[in-house]
N, C-alpha and C. Protein backbone atom coordinates (compact mmCIF):
# COMPACT_ATOMS: atom_id res chain seq x y z
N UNK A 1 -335.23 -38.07 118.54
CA UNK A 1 -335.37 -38.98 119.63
C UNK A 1 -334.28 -38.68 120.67
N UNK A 2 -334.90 -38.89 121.89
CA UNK A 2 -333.60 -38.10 122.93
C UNK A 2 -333.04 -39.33 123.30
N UNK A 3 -331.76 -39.61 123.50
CA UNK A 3 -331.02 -40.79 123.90
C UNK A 3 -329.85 -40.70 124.82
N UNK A 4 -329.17 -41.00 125.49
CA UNK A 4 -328.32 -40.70 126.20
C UNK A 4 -326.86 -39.98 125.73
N UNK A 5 -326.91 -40.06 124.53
CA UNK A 5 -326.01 -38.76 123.79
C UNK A 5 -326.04 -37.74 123.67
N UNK A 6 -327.76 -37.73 123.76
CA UNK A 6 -328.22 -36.33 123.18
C UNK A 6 -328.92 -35.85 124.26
N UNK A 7 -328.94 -36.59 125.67
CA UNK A 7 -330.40 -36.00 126.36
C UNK A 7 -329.12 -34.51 127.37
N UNK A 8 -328.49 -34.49 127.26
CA UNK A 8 -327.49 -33.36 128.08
C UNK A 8 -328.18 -32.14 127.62
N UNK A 9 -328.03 -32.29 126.04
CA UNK A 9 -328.31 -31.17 125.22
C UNK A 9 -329.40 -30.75 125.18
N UNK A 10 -330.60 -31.55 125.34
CA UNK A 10 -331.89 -31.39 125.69
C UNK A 10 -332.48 -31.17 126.82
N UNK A 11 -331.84 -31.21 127.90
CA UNK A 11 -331.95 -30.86 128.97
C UNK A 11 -331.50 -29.62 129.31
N UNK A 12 -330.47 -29.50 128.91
CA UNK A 12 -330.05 -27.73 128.74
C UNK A 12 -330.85 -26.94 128.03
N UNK A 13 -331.33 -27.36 127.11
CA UNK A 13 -332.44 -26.60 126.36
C UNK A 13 -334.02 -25.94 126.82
N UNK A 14 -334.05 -27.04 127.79
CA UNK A 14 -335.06 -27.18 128.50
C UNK A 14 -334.98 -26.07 129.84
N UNK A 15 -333.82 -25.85 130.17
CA UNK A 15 -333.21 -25.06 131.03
C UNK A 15 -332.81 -23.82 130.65
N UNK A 16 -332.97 -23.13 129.07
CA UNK A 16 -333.07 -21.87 128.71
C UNK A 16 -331.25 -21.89 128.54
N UNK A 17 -330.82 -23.00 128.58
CA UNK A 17 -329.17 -23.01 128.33
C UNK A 17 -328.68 -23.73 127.00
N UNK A 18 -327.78 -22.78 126.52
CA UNK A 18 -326.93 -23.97 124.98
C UNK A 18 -326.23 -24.51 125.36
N UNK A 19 -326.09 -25.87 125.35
CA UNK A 19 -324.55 -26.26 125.50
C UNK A 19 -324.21 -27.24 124.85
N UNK A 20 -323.07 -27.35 124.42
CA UNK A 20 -322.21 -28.05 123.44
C UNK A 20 -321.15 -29.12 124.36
N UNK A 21 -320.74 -30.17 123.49
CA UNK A 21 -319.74 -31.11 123.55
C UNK A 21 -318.30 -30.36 124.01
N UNK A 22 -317.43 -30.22 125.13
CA UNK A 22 -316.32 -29.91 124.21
C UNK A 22 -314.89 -31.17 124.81
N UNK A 23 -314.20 -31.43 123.62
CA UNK A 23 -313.52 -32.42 124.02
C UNK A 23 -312.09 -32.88 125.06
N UNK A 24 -312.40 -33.21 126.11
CA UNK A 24 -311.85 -33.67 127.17
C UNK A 24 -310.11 -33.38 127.09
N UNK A 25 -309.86 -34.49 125.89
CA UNK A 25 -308.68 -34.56 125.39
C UNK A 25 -308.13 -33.24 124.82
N UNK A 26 -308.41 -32.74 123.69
CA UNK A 26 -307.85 -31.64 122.68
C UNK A 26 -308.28 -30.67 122.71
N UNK A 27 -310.09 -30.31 124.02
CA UNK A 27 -310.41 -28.86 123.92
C UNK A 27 -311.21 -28.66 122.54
N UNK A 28 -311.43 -29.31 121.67
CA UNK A 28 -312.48 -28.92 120.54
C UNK A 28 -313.86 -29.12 120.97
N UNK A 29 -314.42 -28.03 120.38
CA UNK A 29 -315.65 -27.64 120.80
C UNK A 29 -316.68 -28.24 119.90
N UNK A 30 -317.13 -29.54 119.90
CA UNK A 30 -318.20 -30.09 119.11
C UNK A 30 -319.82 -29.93 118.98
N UNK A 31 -319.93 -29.56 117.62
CA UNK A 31 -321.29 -29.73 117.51
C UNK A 31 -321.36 -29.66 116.15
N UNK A 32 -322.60 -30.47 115.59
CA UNK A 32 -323.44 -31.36 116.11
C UNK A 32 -322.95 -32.16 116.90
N UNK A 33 -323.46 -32.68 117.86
CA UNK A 33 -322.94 -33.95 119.02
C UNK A 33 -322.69 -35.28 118.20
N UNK A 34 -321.65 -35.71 118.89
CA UNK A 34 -320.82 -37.10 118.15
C UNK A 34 -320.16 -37.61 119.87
N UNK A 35 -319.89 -39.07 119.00
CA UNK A 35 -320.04 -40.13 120.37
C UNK A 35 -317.77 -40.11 120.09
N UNK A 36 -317.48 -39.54 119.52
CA UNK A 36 -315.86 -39.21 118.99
C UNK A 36 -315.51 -37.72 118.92
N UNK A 37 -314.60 -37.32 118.82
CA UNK A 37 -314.13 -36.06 118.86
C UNK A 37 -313.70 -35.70 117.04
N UNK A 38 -314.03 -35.04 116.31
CA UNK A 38 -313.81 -35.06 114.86
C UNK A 38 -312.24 -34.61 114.66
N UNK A 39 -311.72 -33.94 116.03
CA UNK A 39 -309.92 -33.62 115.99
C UNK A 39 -309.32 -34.97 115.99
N UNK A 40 -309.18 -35.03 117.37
CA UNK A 40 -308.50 -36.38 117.93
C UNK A 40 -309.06 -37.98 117.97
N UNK A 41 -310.63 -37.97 117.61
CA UNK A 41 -310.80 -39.44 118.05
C UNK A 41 -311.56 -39.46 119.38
N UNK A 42 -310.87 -39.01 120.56
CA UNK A 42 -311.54 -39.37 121.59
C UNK A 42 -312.80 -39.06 122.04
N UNK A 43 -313.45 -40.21 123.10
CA UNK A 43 -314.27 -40.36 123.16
C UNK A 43 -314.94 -39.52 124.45
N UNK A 44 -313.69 -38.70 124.92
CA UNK A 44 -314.36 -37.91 126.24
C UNK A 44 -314.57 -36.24 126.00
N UNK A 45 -315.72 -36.66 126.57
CA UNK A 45 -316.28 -34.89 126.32
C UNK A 45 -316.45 -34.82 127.57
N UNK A 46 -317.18 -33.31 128.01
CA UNK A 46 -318.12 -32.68 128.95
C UNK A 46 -318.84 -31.24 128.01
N UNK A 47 -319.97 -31.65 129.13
CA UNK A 47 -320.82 -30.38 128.45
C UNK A 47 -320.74 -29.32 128.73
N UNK A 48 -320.54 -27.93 127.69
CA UNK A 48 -319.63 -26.76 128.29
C UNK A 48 -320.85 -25.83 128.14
N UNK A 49 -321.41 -24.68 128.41
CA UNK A 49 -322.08 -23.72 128.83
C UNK A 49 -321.80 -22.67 127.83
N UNK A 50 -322.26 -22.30 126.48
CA UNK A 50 -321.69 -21.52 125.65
C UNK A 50 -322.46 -20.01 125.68
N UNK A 51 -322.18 -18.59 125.12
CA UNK A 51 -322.78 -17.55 125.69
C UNK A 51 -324.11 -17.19 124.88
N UNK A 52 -324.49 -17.93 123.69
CA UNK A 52 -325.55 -18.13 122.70
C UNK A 52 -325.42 -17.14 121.62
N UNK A 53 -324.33 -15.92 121.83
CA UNK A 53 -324.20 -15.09 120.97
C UNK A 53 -323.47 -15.62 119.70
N UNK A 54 -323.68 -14.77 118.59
CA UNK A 54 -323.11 -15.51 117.16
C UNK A 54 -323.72 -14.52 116.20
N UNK A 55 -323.46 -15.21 114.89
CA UNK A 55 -323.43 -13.88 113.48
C UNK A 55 -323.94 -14.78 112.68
N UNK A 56 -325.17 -14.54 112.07
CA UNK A 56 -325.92 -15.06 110.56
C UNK A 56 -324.24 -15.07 109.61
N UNK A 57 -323.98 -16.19 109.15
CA UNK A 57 -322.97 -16.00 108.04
C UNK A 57 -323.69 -16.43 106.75
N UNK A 58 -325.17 -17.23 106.72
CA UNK A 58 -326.12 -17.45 105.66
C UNK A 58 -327.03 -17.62 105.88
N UNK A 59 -327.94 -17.54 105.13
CA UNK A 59 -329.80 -17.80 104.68
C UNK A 59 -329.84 -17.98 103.26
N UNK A 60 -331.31 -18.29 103.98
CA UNK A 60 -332.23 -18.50 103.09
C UNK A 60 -333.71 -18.77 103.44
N UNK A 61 -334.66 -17.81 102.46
CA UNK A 61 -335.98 -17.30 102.89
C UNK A 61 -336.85 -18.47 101.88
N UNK A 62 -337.81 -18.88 103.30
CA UNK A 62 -338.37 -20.27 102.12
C UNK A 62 -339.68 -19.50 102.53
N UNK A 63 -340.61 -19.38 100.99
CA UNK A 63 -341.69 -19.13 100.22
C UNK A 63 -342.77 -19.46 100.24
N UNK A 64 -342.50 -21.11 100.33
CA UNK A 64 -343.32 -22.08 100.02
C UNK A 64 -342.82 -23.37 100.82
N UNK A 65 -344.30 -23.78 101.20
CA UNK A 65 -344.64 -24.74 102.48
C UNK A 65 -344.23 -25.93 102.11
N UNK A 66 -343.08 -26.53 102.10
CA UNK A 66 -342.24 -27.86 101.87
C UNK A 66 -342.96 -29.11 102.79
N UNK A 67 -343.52 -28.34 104.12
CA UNK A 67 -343.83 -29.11 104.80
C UNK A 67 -345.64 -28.66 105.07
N UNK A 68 -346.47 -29.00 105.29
CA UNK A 68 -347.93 -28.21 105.87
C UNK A 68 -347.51 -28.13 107.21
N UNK A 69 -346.69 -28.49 107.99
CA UNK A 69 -346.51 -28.08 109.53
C UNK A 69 -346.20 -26.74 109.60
N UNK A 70 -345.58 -26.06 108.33
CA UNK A 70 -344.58 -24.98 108.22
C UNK A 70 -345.75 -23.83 107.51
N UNK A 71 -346.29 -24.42 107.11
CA UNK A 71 -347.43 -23.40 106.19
C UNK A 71 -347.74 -21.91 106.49
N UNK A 72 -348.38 -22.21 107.86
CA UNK A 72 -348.75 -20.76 108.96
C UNK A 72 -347.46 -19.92 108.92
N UNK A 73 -346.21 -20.28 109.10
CA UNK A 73 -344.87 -19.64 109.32
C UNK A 73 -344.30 -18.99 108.18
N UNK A 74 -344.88 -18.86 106.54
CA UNK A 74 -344.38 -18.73 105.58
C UNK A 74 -344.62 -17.17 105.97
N UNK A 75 -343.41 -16.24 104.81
CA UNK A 75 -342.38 -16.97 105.06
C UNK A 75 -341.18 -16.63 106.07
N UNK A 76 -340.07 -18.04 106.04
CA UNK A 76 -339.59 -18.25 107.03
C UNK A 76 -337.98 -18.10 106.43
N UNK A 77 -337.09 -18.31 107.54
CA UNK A 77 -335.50 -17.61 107.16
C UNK A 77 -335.21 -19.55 107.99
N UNK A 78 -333.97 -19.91 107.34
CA UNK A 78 -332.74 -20.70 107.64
C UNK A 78 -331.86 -20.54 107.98
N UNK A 79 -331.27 -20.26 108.97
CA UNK A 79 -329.94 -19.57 109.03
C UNK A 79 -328.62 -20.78 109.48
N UNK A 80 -327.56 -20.12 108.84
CA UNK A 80 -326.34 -20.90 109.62
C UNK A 80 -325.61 -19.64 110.46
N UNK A 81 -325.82 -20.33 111.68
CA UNK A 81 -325.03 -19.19 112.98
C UNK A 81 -324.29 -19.23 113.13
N UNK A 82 -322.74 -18.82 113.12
CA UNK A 82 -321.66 -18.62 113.75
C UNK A 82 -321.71 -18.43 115.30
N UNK A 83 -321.22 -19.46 115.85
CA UNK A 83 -321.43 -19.26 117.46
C UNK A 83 -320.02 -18.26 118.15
N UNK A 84 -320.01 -17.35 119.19
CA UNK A 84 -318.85 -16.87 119.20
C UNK A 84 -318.12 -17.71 119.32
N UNK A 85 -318.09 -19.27 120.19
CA UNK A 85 -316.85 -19.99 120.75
C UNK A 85 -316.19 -20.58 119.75
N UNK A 86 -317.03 -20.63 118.24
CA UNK A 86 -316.65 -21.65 117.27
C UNK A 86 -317.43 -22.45 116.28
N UNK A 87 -318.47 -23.25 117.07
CA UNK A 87 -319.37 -23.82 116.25
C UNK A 87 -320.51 -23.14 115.45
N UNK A 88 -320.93 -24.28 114.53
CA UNK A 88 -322.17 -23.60 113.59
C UNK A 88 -322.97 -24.06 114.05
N UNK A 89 -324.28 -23.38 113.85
CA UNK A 89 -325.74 -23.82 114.27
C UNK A 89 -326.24 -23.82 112.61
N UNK A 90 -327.74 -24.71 112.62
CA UNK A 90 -328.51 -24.67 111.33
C UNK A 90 -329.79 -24.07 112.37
N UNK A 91 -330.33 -22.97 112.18
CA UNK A 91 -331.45 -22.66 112.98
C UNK A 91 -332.22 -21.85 112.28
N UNK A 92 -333.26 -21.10 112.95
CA UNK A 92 -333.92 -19.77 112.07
C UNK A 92 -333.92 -18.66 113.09
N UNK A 93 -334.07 -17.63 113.00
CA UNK A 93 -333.89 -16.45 113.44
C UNK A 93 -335.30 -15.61 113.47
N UNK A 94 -335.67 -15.33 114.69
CA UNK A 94 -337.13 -15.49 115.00
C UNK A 94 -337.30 -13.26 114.83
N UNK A 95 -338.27 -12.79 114.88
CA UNK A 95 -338.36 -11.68 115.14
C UNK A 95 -337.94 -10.57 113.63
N UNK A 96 -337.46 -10.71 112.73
CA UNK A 96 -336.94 -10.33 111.85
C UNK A 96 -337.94 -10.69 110.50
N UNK A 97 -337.57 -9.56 109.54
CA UNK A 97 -338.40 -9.91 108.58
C UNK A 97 -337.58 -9.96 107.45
N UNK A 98 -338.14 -11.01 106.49
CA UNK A 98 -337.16 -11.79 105.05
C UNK A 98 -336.43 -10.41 104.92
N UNK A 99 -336.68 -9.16 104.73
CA UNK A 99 -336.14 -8.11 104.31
C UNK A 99 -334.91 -7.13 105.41
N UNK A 100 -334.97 -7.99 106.18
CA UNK A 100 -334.20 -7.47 107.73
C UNK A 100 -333.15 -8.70 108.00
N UNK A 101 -333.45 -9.89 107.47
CA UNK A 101 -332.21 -10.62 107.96
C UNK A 101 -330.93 -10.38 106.76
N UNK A 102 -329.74 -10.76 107.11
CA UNK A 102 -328.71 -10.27 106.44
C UNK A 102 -327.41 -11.04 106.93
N UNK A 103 -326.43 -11.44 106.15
CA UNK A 103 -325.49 -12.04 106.50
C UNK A 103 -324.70 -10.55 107.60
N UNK A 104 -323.88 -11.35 108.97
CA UNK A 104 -323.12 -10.36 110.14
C UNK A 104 -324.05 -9.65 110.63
N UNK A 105 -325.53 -10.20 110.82
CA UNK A 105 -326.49 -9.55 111.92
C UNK A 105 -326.18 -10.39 113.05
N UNK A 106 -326.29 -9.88 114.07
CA UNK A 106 -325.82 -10.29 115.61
C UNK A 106 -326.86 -10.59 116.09
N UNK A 107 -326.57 -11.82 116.54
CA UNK A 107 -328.10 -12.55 117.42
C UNK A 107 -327.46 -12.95 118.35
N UNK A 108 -328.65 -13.51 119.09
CA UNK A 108 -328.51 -14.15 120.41
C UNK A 108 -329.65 -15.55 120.86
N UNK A 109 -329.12 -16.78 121.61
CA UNK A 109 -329.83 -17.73 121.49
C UNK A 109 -331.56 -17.76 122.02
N UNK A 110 -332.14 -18.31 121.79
CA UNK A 110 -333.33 -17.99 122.25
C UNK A 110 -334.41 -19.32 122.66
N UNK A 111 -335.14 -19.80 122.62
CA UNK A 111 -336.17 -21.41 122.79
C UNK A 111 -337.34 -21.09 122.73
N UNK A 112 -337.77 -21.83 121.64
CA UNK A 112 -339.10 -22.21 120.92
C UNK A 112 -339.50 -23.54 121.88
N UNK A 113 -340.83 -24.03 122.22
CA UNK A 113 -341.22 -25.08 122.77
C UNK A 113 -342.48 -25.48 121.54
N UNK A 114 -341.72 -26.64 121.33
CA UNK A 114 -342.43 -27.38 119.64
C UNK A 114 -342.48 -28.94 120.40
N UNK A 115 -343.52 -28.85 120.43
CA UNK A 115 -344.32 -30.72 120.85
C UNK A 115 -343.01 -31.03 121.67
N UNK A 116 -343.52 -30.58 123.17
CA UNK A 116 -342.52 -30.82 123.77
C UNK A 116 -340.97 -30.83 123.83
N UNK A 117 -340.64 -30.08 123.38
CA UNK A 117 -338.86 -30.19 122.89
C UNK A 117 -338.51 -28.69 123.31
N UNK A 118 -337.65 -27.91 123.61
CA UNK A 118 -336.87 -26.45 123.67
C UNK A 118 -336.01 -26.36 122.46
N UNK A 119 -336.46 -25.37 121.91
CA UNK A 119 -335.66 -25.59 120.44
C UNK A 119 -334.88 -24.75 120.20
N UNK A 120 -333.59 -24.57 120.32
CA UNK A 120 -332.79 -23.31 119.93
C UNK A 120 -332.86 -22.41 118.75
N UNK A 121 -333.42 -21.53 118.89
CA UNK A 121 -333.50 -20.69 117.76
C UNK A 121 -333.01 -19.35 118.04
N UNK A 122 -332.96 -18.30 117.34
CA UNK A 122 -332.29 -16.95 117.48
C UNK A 122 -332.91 -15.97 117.14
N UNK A 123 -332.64 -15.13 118.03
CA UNK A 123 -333.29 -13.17 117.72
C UNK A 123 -332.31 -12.27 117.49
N UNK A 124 -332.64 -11.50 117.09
CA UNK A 124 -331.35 -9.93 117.05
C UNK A 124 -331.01 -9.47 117.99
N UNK A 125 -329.65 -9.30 118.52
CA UNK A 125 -329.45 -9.24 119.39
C UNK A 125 -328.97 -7.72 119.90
N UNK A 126 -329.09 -7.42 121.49
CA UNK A 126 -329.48 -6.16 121.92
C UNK A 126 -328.02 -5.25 121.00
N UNK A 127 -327.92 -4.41 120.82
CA UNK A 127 -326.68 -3.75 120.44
C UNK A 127 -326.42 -2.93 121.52
């Protein structure tokens, strides 16, 4: 649900842009988005413009359709991204096959459009 916490982020998304929290006060770069800073407490952010590049540091290749929305997509990769600035992403990594993704493959951000939404997801990125 988009709400005024979250609609920045969705709007950037929408705009082919990532962008993250980062905090006003101490400079930490938040994400997932929080209405507090997880360093200091505070409550002031702005939304910073990040370069979408980052490194698979894990997966995992799912088999079997947990969901029937997911069925057609089997099978599919999970990834946790290392963003260069700092943060983690939980995403999947589009273009690659179960046998090609690998922890320290270099991607880059990318957007899926799923029932209206821009969805950050990731490809391999140019070398």
């Amino acid at each position: 649900m988009i709400d005024e916490g979250n609609k920045a982020f969705w709007d950037a998304c929408a705009a082919g842009e990532l962008r993250v929290q980062r905090c006003i006060t101490c400079g930490h770069l938040r994400y997932p988005i929080s209405t507090v800073c997880p360093e200091c407490l505070s409550e002031d952010a702005a939304w910073e413009l990040l370069s979408g590049r980052g490194t698979v540091v894990s997966f995992c290749i799912f088999r079997h359709a947990y969901n029937e929305a997911w069925r057609d997509r089997l099978p599919y990769n999970v990834a946790i991204i290392q963003l260069e600035e700092g943060p983690r992403m939980l995403s999947n990594v589009h273009g690659v096959s179960p046998d090609e993704i690998r922890v320290d493959l270099e991607v880059k951000v990318a957007f899926e459009v799923e029932q209206g939404f821009s969805i950050p997801v990731f490809e391999r990125a140019a070398r």
